[in-house]
N, C-alpha and C. Protein backbone atom coordinates (compact mmCIF):
# COMPACT_ATOMS: atom_id res chain seq x y z
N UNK A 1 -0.55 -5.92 19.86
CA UNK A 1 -1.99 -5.70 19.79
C UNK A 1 -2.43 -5.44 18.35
N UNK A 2 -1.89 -4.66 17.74
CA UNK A 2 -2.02 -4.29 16.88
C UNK A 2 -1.38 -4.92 15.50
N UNK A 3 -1.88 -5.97 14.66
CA UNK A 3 -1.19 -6.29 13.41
C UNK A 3 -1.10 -5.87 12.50
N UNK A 4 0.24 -5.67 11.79
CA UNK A 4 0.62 -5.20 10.42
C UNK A 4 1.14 -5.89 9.44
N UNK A 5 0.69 -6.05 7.94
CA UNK A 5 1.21 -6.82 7.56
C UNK A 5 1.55 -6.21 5.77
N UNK A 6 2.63 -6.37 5.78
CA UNK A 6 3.16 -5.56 4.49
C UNK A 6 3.34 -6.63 3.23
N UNK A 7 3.56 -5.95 2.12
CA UNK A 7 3.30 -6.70 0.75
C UNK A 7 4.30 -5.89 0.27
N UNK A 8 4.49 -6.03 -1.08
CA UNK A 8 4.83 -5.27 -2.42
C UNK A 8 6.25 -5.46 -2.89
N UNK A 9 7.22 -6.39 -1.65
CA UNK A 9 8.76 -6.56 -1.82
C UNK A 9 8.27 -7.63 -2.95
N UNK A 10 10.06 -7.64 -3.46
CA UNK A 10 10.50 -8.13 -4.80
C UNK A 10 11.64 -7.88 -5.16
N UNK A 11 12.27 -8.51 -6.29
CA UNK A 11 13.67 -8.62 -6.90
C UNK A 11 13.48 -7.38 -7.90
N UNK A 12 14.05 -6.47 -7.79
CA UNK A 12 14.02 -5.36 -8.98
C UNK A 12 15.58 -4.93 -9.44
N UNK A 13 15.30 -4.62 -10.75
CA UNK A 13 17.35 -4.11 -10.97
C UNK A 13 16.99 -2.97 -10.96
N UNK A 14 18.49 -2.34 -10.71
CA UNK A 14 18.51 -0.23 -10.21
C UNK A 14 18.30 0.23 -11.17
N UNK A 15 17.83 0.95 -10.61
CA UNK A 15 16.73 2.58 -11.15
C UNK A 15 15.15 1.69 -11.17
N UNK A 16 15.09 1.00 -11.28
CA UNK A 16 13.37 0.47 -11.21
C UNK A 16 12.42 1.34 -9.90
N UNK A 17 11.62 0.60 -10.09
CA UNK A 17 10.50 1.05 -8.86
C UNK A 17 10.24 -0.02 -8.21
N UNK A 18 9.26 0.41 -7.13
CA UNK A 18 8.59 -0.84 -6.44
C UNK A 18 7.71 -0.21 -5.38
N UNK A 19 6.57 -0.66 -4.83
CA UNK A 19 5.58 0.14 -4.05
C UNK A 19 5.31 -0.99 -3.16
N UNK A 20 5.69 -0.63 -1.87
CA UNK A 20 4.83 -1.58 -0.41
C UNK A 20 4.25 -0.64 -0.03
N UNK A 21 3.01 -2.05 0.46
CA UNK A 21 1.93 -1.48 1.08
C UNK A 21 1.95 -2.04 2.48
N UNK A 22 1.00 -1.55 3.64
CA UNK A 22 0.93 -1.35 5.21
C UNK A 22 -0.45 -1.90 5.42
N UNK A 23 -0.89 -2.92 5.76
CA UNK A 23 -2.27 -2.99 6.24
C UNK A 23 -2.12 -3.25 7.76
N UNK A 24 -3.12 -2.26 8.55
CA UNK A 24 -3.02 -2.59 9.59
C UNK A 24 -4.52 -3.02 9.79
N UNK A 25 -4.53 -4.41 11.20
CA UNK A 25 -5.86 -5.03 11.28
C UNK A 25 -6.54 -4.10 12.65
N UNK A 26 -7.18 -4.23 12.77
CA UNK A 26 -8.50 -3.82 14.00
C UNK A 26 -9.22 -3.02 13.77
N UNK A 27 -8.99 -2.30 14.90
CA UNK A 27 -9.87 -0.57 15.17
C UNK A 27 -8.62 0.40 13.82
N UNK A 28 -9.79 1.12 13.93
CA UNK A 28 -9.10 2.59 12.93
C UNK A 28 -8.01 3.78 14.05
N UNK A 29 -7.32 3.50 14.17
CA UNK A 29 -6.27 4.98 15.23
C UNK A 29 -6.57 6.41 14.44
N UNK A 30 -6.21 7.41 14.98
CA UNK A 30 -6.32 8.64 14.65
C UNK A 30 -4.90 9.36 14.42
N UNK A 31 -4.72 9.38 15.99
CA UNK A 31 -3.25 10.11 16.28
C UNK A 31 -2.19 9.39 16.06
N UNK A 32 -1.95 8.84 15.13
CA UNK A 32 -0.55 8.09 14.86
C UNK A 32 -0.12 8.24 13.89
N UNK A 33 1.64 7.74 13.65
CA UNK A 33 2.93 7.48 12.93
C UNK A 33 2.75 6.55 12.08
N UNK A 34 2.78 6.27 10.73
CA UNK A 34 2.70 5.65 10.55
C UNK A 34 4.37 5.28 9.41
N UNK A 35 4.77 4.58 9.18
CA UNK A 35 6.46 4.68 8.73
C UNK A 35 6.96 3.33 8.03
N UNK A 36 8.06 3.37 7.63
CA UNK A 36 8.66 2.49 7.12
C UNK A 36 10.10 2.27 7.84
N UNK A 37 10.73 1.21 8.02
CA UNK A 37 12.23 0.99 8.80
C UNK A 37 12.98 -0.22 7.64
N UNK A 38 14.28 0.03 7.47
CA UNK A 38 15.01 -1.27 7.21
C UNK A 38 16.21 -1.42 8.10
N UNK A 39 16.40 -3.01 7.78
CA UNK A 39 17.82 -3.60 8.24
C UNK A 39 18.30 -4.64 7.34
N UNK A 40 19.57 -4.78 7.16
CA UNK A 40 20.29 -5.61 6.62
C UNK A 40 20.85 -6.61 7.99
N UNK A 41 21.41 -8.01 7.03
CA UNK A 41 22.16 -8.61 7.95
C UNK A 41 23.00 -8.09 8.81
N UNK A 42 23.21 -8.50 10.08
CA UNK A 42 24.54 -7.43 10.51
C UNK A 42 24.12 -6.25 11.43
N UNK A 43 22.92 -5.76 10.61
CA UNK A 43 22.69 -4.06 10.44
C UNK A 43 21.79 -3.89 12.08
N UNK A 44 21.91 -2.72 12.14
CA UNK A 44 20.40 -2.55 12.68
C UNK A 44 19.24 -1.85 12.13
N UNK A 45 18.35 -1.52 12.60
CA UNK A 45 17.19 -1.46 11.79
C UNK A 45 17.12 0.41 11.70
N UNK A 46 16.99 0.80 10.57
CA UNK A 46 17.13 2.18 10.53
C UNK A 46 15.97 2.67 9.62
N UNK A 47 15.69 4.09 9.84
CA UNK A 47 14.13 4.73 9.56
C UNK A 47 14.73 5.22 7.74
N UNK A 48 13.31 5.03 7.68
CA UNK A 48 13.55 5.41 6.19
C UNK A 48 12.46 6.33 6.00
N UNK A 49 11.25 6.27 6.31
CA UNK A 49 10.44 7.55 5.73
C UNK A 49 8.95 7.22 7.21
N UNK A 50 8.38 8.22 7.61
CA UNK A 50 6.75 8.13 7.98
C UNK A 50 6.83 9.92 8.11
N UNK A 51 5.42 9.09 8.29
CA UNK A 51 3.73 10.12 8.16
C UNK A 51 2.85 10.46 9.51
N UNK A 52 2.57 11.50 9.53
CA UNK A 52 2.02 11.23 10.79
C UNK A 52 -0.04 11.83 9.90
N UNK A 53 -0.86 11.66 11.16
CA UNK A 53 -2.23 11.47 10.11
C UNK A 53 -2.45 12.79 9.81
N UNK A 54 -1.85 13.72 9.96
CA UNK A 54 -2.32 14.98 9.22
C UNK A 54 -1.64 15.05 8.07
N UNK A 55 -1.00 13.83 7.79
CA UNK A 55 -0.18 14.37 6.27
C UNK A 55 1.32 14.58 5.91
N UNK A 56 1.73 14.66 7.58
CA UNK A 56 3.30 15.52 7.59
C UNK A 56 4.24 14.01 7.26
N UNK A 57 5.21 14.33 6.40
CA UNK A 57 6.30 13.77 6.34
C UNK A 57 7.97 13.96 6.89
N UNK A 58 8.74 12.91 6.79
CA UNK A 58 10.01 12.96 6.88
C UNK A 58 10.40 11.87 6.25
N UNK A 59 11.87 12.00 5.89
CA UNK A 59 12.44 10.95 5.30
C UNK A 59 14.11 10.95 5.47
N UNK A 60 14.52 9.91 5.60
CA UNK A 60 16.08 9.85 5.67
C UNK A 60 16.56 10.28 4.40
N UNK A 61 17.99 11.23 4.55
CA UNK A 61 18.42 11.70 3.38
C UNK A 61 18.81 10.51 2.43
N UNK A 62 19.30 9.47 2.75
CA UNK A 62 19.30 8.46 1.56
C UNK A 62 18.27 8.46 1.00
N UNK A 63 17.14 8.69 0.93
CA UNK A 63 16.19 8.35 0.33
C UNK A 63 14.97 9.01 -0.41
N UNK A 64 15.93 10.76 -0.03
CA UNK A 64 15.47 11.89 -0.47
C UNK A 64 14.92 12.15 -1.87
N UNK A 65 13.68 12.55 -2.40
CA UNK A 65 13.93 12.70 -3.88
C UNK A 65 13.18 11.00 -4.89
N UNK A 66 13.30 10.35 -3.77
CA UNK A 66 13.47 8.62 -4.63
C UNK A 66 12.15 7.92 -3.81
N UNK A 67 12.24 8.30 -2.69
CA UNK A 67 10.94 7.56 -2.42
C UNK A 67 9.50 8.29 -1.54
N UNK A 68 8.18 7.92 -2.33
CA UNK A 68 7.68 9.03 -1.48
C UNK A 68 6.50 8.22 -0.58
N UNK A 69 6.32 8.37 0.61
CA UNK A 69 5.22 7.61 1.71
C UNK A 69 4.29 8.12 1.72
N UNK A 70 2.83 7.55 1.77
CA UNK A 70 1.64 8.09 1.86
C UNK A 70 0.66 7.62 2.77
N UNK A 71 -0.21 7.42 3.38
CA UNK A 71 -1.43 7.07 3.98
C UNK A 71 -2.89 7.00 3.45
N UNK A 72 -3.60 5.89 3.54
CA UNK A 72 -4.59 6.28 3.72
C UNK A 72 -5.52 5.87 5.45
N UNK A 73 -5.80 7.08 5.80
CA UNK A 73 -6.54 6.81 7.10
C UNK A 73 -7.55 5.68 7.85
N UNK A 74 -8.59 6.40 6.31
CA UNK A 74 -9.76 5.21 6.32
C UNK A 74 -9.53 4.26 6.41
N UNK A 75 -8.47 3.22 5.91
CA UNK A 75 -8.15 2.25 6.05
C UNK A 75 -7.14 1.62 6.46
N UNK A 76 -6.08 2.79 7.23
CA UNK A 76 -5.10 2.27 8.23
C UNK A 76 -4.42 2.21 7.43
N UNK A 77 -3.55 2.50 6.36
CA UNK A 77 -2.73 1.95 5.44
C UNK A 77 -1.87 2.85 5.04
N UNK A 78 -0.50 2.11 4.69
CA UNK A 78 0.68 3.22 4.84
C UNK A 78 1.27 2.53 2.88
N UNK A 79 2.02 3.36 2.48
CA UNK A 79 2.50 3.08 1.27
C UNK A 79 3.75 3.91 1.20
N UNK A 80 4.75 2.79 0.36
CA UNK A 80 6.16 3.58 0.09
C UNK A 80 6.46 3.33 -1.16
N UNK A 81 6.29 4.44 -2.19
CA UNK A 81 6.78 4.35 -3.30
C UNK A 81 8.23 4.37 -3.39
N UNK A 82 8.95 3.50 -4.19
CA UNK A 82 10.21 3.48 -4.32
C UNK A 82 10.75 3.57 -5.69
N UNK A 83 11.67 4.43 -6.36
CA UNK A 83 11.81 4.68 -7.66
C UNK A 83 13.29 5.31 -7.35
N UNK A 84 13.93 4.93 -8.43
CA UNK A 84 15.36 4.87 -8.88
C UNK A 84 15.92 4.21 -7.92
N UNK A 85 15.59 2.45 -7.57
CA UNK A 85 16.20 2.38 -6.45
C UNK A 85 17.77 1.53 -6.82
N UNK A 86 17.97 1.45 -6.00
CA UNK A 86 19.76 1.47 -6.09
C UNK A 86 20.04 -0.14 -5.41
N UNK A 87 21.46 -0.68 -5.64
CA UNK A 87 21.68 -1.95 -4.78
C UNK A 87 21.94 -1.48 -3.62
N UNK A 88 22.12 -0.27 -2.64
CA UNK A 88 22.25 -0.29 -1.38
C UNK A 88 21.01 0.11 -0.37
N UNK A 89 19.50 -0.32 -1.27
CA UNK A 89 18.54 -0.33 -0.77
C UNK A 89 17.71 -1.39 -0.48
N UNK A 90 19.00 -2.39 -0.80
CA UNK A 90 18.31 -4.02 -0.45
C UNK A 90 18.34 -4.26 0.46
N UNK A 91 17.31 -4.75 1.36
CA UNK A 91 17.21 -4.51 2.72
C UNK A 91 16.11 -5.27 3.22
N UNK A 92 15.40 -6.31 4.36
CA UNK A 92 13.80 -5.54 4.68
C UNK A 92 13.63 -4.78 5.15
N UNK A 93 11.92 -4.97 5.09
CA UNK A 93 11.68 -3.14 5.22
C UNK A 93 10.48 -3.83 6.33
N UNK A 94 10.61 -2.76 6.98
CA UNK A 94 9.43 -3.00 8.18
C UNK A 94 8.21 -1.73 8.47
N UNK A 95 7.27 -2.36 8.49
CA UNK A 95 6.23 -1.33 8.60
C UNK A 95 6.15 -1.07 10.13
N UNK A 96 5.93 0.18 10.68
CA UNK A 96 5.91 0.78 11.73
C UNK A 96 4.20 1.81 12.02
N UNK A 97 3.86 1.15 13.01
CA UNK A 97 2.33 2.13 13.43
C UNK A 97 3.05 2.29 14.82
N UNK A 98 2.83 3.85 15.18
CA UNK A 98 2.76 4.05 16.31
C UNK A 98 1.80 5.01 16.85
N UNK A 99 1.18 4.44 18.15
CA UNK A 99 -0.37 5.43 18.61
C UNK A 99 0.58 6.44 19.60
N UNK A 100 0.49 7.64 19.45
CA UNK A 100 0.84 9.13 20.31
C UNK A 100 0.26 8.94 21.26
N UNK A 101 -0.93 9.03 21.27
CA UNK A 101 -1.77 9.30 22.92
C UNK A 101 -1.46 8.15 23.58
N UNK A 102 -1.69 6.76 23.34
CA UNK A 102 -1.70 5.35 23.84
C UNK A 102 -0.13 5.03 24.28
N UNK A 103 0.81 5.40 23.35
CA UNK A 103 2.27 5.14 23.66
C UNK A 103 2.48 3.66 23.18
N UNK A 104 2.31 3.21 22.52
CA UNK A 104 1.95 1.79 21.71
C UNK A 104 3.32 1.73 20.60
N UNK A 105 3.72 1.01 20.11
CA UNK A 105 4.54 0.34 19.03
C UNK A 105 4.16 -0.83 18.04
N UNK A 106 3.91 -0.56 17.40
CA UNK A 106 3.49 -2.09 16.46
C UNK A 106 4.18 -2.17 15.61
N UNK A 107 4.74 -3.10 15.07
CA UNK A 107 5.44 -3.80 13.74
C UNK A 107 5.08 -4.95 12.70
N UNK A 108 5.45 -4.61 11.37
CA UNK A 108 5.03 -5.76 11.32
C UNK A 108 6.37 -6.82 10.45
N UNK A 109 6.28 -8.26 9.97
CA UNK A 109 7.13 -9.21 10.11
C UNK A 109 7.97 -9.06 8.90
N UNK A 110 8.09 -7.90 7.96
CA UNK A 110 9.22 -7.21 6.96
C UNK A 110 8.94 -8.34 5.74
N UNK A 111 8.94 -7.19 4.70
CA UNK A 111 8.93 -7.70 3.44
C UNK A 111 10.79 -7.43 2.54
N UNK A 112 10.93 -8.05 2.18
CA UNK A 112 12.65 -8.45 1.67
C UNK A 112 12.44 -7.55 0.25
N UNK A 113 13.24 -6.77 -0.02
CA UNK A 113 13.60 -5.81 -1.03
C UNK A 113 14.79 -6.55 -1.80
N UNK A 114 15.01 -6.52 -2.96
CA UNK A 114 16.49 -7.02 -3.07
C UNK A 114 16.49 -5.69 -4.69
N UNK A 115 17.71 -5.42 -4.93
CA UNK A 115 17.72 -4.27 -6.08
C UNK A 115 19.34 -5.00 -6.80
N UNK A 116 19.03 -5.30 -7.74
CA UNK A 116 20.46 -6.14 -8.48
C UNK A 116 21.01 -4.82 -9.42
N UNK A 117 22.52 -5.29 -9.36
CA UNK A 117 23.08 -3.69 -10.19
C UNK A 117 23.38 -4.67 -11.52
């Protein structure tokens, strides 16, 4: 129902930065998650950082310190700053909205990270 569609991947060498962004299309949600996931070939898809709309964070300890997620409401939009990143953070990355009250899941189609050592 709900589309997401992320930007900001790219080829970067370690320790660089890099910032994706989250646009989600429709109505504006309130009560929701909003997050980041990767997977590698092989892999399965594992959480890396979200937000929920009051602000609150979490983040996987890999990624502690190095990357920080933000929101903006008004416009549905999720952001993951990424800095000092490393070659074992090459990955895509998938944007994640999820509505609390509704019980909903949305994804969207992953932007490719690659980090050269």
């Amino acid at each position: 129902q709900v589309q997401l569609v992320e930007s900001g991947g790219g080829l970067v060498q370690a320790g660089g930065s890099l910032r994706l962004s989250c646009a989600a299309s429709g109505s504006m949600f309130r009560a929701t998650v909003m997050g980041w996931y990767r997977q590698t070939p092989g892999k399965q898809r594992d959480f890396v950082a979200h937000i929920t709309s009051g602000g609150s964070t979490d983040y996987a300890d890999s990624v502690k310190g190095r990357f920080t997620i933000s929101r903006d409401n008004a416009k549905n939009t999720v952001y993951l700053q990424m800095n000092s990143l490393k070659p074992e953070d090459t990955a895509v990355y998938y944007c994640n909205l999820r509505r609390i009250l509704i019980g909903t899941d949305s994804w969207g189609q992953g932007t490719q990270v690659t980090v050269s050592s």
